[in-house]
Protein backbone atom coordinates (compact mmCIF):
# COMPACT_ATOMS: atom_id res chain seq x y z
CA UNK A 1 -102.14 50.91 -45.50
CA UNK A 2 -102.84 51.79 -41.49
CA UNK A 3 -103.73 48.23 -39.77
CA UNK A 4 -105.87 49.07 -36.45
CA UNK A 5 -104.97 47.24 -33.34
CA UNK A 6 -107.08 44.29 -32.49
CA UNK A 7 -108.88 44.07 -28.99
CA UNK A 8 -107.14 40.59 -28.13
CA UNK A 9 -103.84 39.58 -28.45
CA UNK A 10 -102.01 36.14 -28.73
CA UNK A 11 -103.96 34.03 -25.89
CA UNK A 12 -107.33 34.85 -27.04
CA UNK A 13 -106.42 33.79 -30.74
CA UNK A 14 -104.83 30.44 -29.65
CA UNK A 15 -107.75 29.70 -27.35
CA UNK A 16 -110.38 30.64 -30.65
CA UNK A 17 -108.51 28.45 -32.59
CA UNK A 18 -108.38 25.38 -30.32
CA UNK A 19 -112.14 25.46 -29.42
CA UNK A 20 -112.79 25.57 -33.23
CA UNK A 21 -110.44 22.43 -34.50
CA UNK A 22 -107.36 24.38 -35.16
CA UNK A 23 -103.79 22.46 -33.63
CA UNK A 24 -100.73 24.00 -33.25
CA UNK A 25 -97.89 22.53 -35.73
CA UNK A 26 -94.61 24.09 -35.22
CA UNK A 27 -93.71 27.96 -33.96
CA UNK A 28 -91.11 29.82 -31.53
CA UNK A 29 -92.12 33.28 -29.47
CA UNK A 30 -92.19 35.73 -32.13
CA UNK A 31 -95.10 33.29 -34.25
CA UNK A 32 -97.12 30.27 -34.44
CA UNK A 33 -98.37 27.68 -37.45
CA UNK A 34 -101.21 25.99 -36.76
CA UNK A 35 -103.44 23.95 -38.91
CA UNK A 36 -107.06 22.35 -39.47
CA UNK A 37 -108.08 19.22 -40.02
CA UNK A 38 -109.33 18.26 -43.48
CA UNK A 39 -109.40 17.85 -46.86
CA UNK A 40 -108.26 21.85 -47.65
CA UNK A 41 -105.36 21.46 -44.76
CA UNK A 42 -105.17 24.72 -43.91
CA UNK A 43 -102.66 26.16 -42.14
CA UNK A 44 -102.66 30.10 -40.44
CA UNK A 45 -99.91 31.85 -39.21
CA UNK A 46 -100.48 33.44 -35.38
CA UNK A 47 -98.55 36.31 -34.69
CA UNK A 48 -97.31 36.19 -31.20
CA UNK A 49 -95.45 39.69 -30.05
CA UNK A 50 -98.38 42.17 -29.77
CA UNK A 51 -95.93 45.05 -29.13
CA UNK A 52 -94.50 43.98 -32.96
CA UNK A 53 -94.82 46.64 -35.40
CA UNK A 54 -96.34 44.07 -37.68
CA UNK A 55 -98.41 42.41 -35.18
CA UNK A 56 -102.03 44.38 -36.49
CA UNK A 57 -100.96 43.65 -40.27
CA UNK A 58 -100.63 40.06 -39.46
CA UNK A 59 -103.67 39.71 -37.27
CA UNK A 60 -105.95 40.80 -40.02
CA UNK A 61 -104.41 38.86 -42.39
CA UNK A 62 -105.22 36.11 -39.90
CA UNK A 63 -108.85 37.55 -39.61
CA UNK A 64 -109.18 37.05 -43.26
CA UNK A 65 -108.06 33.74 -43.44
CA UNK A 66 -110.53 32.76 -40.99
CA UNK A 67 -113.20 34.47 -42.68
CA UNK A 68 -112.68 32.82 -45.44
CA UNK A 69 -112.22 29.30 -44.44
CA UNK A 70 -115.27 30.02 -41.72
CA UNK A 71 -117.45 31.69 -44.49
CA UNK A 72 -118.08 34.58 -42.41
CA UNK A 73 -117.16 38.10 -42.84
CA UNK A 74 -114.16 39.47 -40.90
CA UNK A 75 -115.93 42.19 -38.53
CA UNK A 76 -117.84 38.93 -36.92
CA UNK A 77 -114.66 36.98 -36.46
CA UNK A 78 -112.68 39.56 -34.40
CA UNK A 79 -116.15 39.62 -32.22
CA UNK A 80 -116.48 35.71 -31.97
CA UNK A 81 -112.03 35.57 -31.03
CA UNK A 82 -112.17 39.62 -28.84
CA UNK A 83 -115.43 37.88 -26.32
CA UNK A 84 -113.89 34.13 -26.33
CA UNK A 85 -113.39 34.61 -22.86
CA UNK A 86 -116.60 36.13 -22.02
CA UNK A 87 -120.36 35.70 -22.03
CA UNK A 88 -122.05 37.85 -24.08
CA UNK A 89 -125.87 38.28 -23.01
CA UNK A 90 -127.37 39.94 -26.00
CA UNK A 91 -131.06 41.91 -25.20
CA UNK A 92 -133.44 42.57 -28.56
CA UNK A 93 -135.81 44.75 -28.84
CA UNK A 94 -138.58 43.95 -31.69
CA UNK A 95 -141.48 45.14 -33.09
CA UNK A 96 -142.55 45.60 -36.68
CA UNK A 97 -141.89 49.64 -36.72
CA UNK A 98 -138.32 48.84 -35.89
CA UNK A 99 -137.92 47.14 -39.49
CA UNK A 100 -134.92 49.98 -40.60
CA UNK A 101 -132.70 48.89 -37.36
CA UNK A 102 -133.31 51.85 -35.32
CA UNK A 103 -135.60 52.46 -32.13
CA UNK A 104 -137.51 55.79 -30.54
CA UNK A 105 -135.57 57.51 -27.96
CA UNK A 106 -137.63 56.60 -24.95
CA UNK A 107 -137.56 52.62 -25.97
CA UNK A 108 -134.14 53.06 -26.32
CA UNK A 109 -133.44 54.41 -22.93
CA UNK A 110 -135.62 52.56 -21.01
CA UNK A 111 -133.56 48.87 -22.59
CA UNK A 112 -130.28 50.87 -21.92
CA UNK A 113 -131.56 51.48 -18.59
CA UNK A 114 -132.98 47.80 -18.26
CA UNK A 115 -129.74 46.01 -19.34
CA UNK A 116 -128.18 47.34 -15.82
CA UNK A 117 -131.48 46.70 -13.76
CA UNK A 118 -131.25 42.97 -15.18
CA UNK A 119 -127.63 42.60 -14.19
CA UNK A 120 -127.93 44.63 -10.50
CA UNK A 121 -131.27 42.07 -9.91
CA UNK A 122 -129.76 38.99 -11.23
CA UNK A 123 -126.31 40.20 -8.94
CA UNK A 124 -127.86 40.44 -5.85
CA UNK A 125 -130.14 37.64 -6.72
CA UNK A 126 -126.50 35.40 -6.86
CA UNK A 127 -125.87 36.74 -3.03
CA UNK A 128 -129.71 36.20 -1.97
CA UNK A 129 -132.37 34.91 -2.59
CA UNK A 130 -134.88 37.23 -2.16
CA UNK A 131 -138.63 38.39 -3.35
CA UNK A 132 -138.05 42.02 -2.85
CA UNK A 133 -134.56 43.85 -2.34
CA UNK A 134 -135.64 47.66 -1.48
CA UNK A 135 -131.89 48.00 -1.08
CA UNK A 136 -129.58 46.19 -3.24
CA UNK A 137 -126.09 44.45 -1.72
CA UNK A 138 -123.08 47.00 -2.57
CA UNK A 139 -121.61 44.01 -4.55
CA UNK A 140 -124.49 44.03 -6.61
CA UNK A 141 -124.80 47.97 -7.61
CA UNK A 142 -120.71 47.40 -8.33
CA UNK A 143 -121.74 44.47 -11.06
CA UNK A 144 -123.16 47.00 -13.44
CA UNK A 145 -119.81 49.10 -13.39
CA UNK A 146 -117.91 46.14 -14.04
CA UNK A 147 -119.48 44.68 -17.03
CA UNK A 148 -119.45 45.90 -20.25
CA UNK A 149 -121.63 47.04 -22.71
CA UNK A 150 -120.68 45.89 -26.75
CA UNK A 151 -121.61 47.72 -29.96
CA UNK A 152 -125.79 48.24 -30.59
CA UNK A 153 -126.53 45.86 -33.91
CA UNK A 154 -129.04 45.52 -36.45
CA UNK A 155 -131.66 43.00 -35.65
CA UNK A 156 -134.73 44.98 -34.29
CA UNK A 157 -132.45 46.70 -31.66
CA UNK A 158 -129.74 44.60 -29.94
CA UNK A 159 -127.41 45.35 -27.12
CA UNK A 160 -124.61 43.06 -26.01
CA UNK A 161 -123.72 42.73 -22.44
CA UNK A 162 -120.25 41.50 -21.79
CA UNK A 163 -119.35 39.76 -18.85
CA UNK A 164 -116.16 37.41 -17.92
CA UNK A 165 -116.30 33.93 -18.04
CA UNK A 166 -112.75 30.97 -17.16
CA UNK A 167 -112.69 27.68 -18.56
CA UNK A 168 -113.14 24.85 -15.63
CA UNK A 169 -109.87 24.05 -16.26
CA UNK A 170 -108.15 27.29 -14.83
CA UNK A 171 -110.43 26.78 -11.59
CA UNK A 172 -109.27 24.88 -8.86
CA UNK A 173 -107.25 21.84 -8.38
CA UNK A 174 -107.95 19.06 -6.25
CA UNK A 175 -107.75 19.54 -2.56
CA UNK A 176 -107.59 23.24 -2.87
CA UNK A 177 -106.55 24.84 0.44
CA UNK A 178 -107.54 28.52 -0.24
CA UNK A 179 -109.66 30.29 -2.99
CA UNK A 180 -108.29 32.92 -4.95
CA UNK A 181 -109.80 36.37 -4.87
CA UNK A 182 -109.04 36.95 -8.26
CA UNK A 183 -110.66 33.65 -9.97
CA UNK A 184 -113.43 34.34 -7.22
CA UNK A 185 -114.07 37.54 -8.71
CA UNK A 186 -113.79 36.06 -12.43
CA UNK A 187 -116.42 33.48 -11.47
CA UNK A 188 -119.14 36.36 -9.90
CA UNK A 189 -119.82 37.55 -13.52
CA UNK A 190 -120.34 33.79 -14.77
CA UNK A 191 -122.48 33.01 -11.66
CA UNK A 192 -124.61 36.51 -12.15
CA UNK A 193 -125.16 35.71 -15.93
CA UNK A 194 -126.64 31.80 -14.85
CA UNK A 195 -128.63 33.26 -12.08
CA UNK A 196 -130.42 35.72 -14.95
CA UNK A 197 -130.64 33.05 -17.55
CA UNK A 198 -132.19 30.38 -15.21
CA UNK A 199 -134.35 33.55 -13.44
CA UNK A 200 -136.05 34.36 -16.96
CA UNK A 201 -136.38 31.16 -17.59
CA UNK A 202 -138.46 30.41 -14.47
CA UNK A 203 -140.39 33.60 -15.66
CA UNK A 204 -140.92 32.46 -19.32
CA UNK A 205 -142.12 29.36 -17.97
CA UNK A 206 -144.76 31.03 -15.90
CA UNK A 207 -145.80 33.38 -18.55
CA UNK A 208 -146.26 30.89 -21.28
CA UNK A 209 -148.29 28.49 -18.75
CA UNK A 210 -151.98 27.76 -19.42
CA UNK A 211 -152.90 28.91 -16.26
CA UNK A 212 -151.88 31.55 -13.63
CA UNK A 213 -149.16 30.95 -11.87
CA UNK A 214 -149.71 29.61 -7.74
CA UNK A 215 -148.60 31.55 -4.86
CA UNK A 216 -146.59 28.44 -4.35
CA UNK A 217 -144.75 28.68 -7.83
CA UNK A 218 -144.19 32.30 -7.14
CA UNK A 219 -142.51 31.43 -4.02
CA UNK A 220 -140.39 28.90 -5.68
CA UNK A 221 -139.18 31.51 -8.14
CA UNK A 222 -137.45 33.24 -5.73
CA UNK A 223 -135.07 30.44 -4.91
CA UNK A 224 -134.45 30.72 -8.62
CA UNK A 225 -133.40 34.20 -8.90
CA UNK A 226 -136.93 35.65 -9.77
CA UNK A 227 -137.46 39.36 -7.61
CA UNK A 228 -140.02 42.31 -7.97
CA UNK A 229 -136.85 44.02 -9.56
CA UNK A 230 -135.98 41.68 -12.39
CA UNK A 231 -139.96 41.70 -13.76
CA UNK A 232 -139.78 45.42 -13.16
CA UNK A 233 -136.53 45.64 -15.33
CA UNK A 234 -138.52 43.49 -18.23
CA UNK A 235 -141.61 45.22 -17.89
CA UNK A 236 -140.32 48.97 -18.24
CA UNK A 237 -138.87 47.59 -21.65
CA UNK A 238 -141.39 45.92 -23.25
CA UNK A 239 -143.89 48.51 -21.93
CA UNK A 240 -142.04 51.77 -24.10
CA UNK A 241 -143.83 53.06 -26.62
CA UNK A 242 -143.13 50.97 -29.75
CA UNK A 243 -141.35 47.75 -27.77
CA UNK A 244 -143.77 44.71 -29.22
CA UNK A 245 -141.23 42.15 -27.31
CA UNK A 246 -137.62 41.30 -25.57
CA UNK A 247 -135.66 39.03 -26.27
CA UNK A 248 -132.91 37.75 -24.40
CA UNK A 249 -130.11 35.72 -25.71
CA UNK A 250 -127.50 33.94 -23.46
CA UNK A 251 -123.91 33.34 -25.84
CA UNK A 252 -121.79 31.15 -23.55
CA UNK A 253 -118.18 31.46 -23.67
CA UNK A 254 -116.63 29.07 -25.87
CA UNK A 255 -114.02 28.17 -23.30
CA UNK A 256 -116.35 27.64 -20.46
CA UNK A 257 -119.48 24.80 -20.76
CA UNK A 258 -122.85 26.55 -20.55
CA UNK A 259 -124.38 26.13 -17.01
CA UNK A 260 -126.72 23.47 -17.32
CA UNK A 261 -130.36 23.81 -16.59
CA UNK A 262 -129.81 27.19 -18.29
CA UNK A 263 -132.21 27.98 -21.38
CA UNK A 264 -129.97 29.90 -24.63
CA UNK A 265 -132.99 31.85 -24.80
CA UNK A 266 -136.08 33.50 -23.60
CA UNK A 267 -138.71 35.91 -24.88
CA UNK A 268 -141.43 38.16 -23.45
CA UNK A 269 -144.29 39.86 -25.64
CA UNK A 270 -146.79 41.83 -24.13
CA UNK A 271 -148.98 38.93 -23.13
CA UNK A 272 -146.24 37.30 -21.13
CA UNK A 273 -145.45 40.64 -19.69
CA UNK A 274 -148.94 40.98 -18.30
CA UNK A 275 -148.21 37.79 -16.24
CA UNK A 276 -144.55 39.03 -15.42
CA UNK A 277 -146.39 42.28 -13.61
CA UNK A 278 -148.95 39.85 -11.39
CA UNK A 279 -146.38 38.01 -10.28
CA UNK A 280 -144.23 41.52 -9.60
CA UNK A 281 -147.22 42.52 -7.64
CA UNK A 282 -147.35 39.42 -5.35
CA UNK A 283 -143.79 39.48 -4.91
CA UNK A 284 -143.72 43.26 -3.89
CA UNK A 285 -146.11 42.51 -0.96
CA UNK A 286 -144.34 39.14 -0.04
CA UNK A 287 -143.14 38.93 3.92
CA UNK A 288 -139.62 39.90 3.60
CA UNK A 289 -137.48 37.00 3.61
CA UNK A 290 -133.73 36.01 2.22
CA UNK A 291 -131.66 33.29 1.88
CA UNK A 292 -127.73 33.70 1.43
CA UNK A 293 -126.05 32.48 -1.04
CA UNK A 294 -122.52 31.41 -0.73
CA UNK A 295 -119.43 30.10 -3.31
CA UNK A 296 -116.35 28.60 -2.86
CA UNK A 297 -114.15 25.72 -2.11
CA UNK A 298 -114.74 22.71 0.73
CA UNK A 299 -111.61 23.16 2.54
CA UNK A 300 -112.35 21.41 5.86
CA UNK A 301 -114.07 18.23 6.85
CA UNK A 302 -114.44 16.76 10.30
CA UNK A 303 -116.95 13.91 10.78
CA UNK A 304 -116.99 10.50 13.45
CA UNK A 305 -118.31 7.81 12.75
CA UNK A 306 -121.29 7.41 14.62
CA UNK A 307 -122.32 10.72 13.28
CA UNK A 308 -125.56 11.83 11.55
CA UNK A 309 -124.21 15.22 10.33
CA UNK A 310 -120.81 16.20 9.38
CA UNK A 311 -118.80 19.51 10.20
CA UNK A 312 -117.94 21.44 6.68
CA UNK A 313 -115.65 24.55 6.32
CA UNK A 314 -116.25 25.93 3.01
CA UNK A 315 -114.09 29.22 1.78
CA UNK A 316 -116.02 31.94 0.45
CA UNK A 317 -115.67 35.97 -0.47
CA UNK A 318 -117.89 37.86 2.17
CA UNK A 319 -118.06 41.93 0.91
CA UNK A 320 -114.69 41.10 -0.69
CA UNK A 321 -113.34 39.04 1.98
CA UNK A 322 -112.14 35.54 2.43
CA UNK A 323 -113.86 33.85 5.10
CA UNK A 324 -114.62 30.35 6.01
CA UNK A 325 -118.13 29.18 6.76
CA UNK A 326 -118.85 26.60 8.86
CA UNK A 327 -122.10 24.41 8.48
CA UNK A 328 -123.15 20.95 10.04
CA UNK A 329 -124.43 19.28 7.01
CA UNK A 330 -126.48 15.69 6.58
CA UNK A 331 -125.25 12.15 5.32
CA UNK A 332 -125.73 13.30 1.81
CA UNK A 333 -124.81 16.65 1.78
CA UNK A 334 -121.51 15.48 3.69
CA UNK A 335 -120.63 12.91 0.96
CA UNK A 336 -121.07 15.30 -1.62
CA UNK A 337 -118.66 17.88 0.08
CA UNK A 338 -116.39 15.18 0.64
CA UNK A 339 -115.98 14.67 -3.49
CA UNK A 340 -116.03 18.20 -4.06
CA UNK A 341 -113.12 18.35 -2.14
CA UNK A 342 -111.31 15.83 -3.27
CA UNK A 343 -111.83 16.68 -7.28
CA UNK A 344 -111.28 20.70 -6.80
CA UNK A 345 -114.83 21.21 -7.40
CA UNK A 346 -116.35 24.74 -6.52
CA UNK A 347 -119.48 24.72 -4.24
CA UNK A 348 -122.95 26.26 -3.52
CA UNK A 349 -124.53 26.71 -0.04
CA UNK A 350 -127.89 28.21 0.38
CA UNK A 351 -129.41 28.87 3.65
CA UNK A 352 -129.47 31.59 6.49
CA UNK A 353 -125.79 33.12 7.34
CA UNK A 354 -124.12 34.38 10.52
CA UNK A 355 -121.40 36.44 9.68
CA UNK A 356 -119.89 38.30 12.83
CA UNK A 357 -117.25 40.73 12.49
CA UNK A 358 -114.52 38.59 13.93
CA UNK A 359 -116.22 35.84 14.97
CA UNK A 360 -116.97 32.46 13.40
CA UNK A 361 -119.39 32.67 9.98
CA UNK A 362 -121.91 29.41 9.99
CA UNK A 363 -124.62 28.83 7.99
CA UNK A 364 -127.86 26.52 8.26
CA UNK A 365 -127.70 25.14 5.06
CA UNK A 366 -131.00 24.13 3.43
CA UNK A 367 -129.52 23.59 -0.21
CA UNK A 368 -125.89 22.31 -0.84
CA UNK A 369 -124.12 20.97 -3.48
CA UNK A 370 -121.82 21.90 -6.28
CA UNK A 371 -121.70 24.86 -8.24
CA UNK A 372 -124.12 25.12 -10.75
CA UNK A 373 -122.90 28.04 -12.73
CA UNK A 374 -119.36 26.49 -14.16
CA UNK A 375 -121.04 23.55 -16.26
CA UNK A 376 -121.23 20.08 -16.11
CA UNK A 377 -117.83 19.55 -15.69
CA UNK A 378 -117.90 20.94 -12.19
């Protein structure tokens, strides 16, 4: 018998297991026993050289072992163990004519097509805030290239989009002194997939209210993610011929805590999408405005006493590049840097930014506190 080669390898296995009970017991470099608590005590062997010509037989032997003790068939276990390291945003088509699992071509293309005008909004949405982009950032347009796109399923229509997530643990420690492009660029896709979740779910909000929604709330939105391009992106969808309603489901990685203040779920039918396109109007004719929006680490602080405001360095990625920002921030504000800093604790600045090619960045900072992307143990 011909064993395929699994899509994950040794770390992604012992970091399934671990998030679902399992404990190591005993094991060298070549395998691994670990067991589960319980009145069964099981134990599973975890094959640990993926260049070992036995390594695919003994990964789906582990696959059915899991599937058996999990009660789930084997095909969904590799998923849940291959994306334990990412957030999978899943988007659902519906309507009854799509009972047999497939979808008409146009409908199809147009949620295809959707999935990456969703990401592109909701990634220049994380840079800034703004009602109406015309031209997306370049970091933005590059989001859509990065992700990936998983397997259509049965369900109405779904498609998966897979993006990378990192526990809280691998961030940063405390006292950082520099970020690291790498986990920087690691924590973009799990700040772009917070900024869509809590941007629909400002939307869903809006559309399910009683009444319409104020120019005031509309305004609001924006500092939530909402743009004329994300309700375009929904509207095209639900608007295809046969397309009674999207869904959108937000999967957290099981190594990361879900943002908070982010909703697992959100729905538009055509009713709310009627909404979604008066508030895409209004925001299409909104003065053009932005706010930047900045992440990183607090890595200097400089205060006196008799102070009202303290001095803040906090290192961010501009296009790419490390930079420090500099921003004079309140009594508040300052105290909250000052813990950041001292626990390792990733920050968010939002405000207007002054970036000079070779000059000093600053920012006046009207929102400022710690990250709300990484969960609540940030």
């Amino acid at each position: 018998m011909v064993y395929t080669e699994p899509d994950f390898g040794p770390k992604e296995i012992r970091s399934y297991l671990k998030v679902t009970g399992w404990a190591p017991i005993s094991g060298g470099d070549v395998a691994e026993l670990w067991s589960l608590p319980g009145p069964a005590d099981e134990v599973v062997l975890v094959p640990m050289k993926p260049g070992a010509p036995d390594f695919a037989k003994r990964t789906q032997i582990l696959l059915g072992d899991l599937a058996r003790i999990e009660s789930r068939d084997a095909h969904t276990v590799h998923g849940a163990i291959a994306t334990v390291f990412n957030d999978v945003t899943d988007l659902r088509a519906s309507h009854p004519s799509l009972s047999d699992g497939s979808i008409p071509l146009e409908a199809g293309y147009e949620l295809f097509i959707s999935a990456r005008r969703l990401r592109v909004a909701s990634a220049a949405a994380a840079i800034r805030r703004q009602g109406h982009f015309r031209n997306f950032p370049a970091r933005a347009r590059e989001q859509a290239r990065e992700v990936r796109l998983g397997q259509t399923r049965r369900g109405s229509y779904i498609v998966p989009i897979i993006s990378q997530a990192r526990a809280p643990e691998d961030v940063y420690a405390p006292r950082q002194e520099h970020i690291d492009i790498g986990v920087e660029e690691t924590l973009f896709d799990r700040r772009v997939t917070a900024t869509m979740s809590r941007a629909l779910g400002v939307l869903e909000d809006m559309a399910s209210a009683e009444r319409e929604p104020t120019p005031s709330e509309i305004t609001d939105s924006i500092g939530e993610g909402v743009s004329y391009e994300l309700c375009q992106a929904l509207s095209k969808v639900v608007n295809a011929e046969s397309v009674g309603s999207l869904d959108v489901s937000f999967n957290w990685s099981r190594v990361a805590a879900p943002p908070p203040g982010t909703p697992p779920r959100v729905e538009f039918n055509q009713a709310a999408i009627s909404v979604v396109d008066r508030v895409s109007a209004q925001l299409k004719t909104r003065v053009y405005t932005r706010r930047h929006v900045i992440y990183g680490i607090v890595t200097d602080l400089s205060r006196h006493p008799e102070d009202t405001t303290g001095r803040v360095g906090v290192q961010t990625l501009i296009q790419r590049r490390s930079r420090t920002v500099w921003m004079d921030l309140p009594d508040g504000d300052y105290h909250t840097a000052v813990h950041c800093h001292d626990a390792g604790i990733p920050v968010r600045a939002q405000g207007v930014l002054t970036s000079p090619p070779g000059g000093h960045a600053t920012m006046e900072v009207d929102d400022f506190g710690p990250d709300p992307s990484l969960g609540p143990d940030q």
